[in-house]
C-alpha atoms as a PDB file:
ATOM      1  CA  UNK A   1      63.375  30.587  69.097  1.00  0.00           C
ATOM      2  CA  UNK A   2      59.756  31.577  68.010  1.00  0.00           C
ATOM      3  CA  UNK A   3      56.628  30.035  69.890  1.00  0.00           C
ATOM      4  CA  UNK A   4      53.090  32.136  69.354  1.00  0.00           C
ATOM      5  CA  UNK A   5      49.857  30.445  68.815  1.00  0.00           C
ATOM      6  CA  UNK A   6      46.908  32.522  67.903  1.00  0.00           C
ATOM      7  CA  UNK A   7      43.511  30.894  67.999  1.00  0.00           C
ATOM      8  CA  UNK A   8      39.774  32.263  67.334  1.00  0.00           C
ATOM      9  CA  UNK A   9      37.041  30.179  67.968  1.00  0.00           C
ATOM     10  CA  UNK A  10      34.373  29.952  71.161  1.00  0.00           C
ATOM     11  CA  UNK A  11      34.555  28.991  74.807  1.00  0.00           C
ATOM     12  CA  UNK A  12      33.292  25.060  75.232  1.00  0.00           C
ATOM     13  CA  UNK A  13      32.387  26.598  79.001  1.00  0.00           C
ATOM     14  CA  UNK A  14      32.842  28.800  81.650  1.00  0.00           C
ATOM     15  CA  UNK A  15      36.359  29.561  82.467  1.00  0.00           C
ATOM     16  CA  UNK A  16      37.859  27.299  85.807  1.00  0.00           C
ATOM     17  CA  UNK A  17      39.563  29.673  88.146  1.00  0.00           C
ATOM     18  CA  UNK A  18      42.012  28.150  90.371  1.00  0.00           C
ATOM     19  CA  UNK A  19      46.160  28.816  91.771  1.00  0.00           C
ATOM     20  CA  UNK A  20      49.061  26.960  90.895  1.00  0.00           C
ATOM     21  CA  UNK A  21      50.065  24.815  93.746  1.00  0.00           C
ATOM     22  CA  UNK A  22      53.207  26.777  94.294  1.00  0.00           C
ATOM     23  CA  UNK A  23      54.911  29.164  97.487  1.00  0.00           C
ATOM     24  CA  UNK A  24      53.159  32.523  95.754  1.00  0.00           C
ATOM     25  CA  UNK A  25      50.015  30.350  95.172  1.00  0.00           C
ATOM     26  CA  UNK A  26      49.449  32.125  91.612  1.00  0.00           C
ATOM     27  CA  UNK A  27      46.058  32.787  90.317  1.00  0.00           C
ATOM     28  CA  UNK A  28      45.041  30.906  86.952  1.00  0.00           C
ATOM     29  CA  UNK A  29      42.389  29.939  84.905  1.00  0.00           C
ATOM     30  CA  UNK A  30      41.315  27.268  82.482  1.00  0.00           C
ATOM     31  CA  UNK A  31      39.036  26.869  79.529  1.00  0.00           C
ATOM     32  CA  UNK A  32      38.626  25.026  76.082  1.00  0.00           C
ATOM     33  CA  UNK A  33      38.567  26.970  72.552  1.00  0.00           C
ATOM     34  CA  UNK A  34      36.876  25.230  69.572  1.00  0.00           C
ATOM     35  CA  UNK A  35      38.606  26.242  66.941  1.00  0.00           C
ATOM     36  CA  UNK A  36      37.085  25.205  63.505  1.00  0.00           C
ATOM     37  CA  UNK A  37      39.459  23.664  60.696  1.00  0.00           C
ATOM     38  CA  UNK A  38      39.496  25.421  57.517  1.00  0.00           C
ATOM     39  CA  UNK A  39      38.745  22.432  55.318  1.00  0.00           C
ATOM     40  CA  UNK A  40      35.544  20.044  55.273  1.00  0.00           C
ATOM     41  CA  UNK A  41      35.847  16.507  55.337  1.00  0.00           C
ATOM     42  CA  UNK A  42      32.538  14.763  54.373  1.00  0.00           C
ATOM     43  CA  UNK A  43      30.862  17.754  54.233  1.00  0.00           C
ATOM     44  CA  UNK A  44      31.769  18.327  57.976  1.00  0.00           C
ATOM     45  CA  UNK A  45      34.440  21.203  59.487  1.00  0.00           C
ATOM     46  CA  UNK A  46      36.486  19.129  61.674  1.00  0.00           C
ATOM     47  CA  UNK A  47      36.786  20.778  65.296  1.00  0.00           C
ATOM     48  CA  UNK A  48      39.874  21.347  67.584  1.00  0.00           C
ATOM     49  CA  UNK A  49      39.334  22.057  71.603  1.00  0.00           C
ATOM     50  CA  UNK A  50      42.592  23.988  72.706  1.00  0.00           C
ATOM     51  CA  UNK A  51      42.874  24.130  76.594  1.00  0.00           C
ATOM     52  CA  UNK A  52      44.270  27.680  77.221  1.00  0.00           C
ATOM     53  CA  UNK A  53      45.680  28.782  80.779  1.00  0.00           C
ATOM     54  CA  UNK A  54      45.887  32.416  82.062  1.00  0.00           C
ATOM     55  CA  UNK A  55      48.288  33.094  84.882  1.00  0.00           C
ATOM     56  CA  UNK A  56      48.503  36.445  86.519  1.00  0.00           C
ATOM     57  CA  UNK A  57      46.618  38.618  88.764  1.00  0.00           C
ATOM     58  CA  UNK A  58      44.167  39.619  86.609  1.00  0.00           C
ATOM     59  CA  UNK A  59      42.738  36.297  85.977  1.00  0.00           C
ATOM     60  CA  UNK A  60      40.384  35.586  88.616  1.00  0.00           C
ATOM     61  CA  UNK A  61      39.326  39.433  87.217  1.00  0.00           C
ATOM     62  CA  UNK A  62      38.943  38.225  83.695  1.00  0.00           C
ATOM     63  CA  UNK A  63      37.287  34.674  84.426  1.00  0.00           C
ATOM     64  CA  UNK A  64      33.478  36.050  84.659  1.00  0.00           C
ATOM     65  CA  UNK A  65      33.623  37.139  81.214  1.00  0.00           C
ATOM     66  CA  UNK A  66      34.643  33.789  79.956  1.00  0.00           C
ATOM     67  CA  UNK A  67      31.508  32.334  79.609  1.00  0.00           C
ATOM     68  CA  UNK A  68      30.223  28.755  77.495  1.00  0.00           C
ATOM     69  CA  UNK A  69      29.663  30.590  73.848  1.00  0.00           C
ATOM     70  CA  UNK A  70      31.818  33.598  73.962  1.00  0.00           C
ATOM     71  CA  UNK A  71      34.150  34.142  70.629  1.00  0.00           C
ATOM     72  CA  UNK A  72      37.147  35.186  71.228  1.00  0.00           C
ATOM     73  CA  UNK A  73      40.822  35.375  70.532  1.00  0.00           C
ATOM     74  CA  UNK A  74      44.009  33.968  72.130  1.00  0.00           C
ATOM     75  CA  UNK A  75      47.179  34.942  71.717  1.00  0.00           C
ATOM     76  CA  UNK A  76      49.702  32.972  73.310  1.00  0.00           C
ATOM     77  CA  UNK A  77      52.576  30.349  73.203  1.00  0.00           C
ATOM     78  CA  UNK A  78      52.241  26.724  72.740  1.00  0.00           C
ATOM     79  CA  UNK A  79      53.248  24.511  75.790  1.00  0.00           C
ATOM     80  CA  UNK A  80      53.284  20.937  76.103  1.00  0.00           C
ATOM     81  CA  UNK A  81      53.080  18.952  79.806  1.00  0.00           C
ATOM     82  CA  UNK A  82      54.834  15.210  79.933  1.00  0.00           C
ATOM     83  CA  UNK A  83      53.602  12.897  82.453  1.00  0.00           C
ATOM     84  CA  UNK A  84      54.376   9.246  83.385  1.00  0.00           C
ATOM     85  CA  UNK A  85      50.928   7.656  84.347  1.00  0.00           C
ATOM     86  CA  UNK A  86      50.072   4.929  86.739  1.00  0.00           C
ATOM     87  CA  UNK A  87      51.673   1.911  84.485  1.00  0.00           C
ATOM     88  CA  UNK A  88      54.003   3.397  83.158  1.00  0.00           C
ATOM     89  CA  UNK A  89      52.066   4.891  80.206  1.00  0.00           C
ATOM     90  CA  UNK A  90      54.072   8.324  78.956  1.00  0.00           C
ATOM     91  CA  UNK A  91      51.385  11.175  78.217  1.00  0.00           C
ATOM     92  CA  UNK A  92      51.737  14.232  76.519  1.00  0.00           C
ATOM     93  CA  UNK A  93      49.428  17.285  77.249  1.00  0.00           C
ATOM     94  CA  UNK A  94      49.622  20.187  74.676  1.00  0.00           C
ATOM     95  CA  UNK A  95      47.835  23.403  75.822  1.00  0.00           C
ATOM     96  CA  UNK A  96      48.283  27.302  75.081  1.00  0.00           C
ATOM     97  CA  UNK A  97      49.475  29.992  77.799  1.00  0.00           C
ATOM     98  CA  UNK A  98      48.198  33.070  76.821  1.00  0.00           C
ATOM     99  CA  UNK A  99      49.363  36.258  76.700  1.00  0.00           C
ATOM    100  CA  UNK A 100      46.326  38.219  75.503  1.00  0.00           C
ATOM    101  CA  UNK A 101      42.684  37.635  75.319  1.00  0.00           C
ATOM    102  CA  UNK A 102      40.727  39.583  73.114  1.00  0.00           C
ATOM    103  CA  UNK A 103      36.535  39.356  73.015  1.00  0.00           C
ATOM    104  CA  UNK A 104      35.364  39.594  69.287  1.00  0.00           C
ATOM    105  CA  UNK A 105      31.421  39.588  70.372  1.00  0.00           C
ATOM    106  CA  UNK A 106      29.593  41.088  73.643  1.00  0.00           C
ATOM    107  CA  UNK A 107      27.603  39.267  76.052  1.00  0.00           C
ATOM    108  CA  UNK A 108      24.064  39.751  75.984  1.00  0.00           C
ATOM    109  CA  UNK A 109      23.578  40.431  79.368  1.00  0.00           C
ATOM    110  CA  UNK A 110      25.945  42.651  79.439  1.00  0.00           C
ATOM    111  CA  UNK A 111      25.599  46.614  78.739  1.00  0.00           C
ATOM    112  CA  UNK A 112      27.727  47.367  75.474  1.00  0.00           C
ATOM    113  CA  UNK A 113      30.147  49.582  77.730  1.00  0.00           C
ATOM    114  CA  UNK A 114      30.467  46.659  80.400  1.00  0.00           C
ATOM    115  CA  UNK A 115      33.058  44.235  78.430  1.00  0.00           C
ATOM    116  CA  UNK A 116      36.976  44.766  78.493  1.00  0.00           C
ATOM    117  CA  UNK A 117      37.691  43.986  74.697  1.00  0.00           C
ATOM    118  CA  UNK A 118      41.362  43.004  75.120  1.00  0.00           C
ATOM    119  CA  UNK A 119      43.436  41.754  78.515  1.00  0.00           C
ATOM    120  CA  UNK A 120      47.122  41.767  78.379  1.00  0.00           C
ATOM    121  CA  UNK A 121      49.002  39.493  80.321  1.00  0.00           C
ATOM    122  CA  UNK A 122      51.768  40.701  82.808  1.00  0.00           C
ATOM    123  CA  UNK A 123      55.280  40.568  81.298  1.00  0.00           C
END
């Protein structure tokens, strides 16, 4: 079977850091990519938000880079969560786990030397 997803676009806002609620408690964190379409309609580029989650270690290390603007790129596998709501409703949640993040600008506050330009998830 083949599942990557590979998105470029910017960060809606700051990355969320947080743990799974599991026995090794594992770090995560969670953000939104706009990713433009590549066709108009009206005049207008239609706009998707991805939510992307980073598991590992290294996340909490990588979340302070993540910052509301930042363009960057995910590389990753497309996952999709079911839930049964209250009532009954069935809900499906698609988001991308990523495997690398790469940062296609620099921060401004930043020096130039300061940014990691790729993180690679743990295997």
């Amino acid at each position: 079977m083949f599942n990557q997803t590979v998105l470029i676009g910017r960060l809606t806002r700051d990355a969320e850091v947080g743990q799974i609620p599991n026995e090794r408690r594992t770090p995560r964190i969670r953000f939104t990519v706009a990713v433009d379409r590549e066709y108009e309609v009206d005049g207008e580029t239609p706009t998707d938000f991805w939510p992307v989650e980073v598991l590992g270690e290294y996340a909490p290390k990588l979340a302070p880079y993540l910052t509301k603007g930042r363009l960057i790129l995910v590389h990753g596998a497309t996952h999709i969560d079911e839930r049964r709501e209250e009532g009954g409703q069935y809900r499906v949640f698609p988001y991308v786990s990523a495997r690398s993040v790469r940062f296609l600008d620099r921060r401004a506050d930043r020096r130039p030397e300061g940014d990691p330009v790729a993180v690679e998830a743990e295997a």
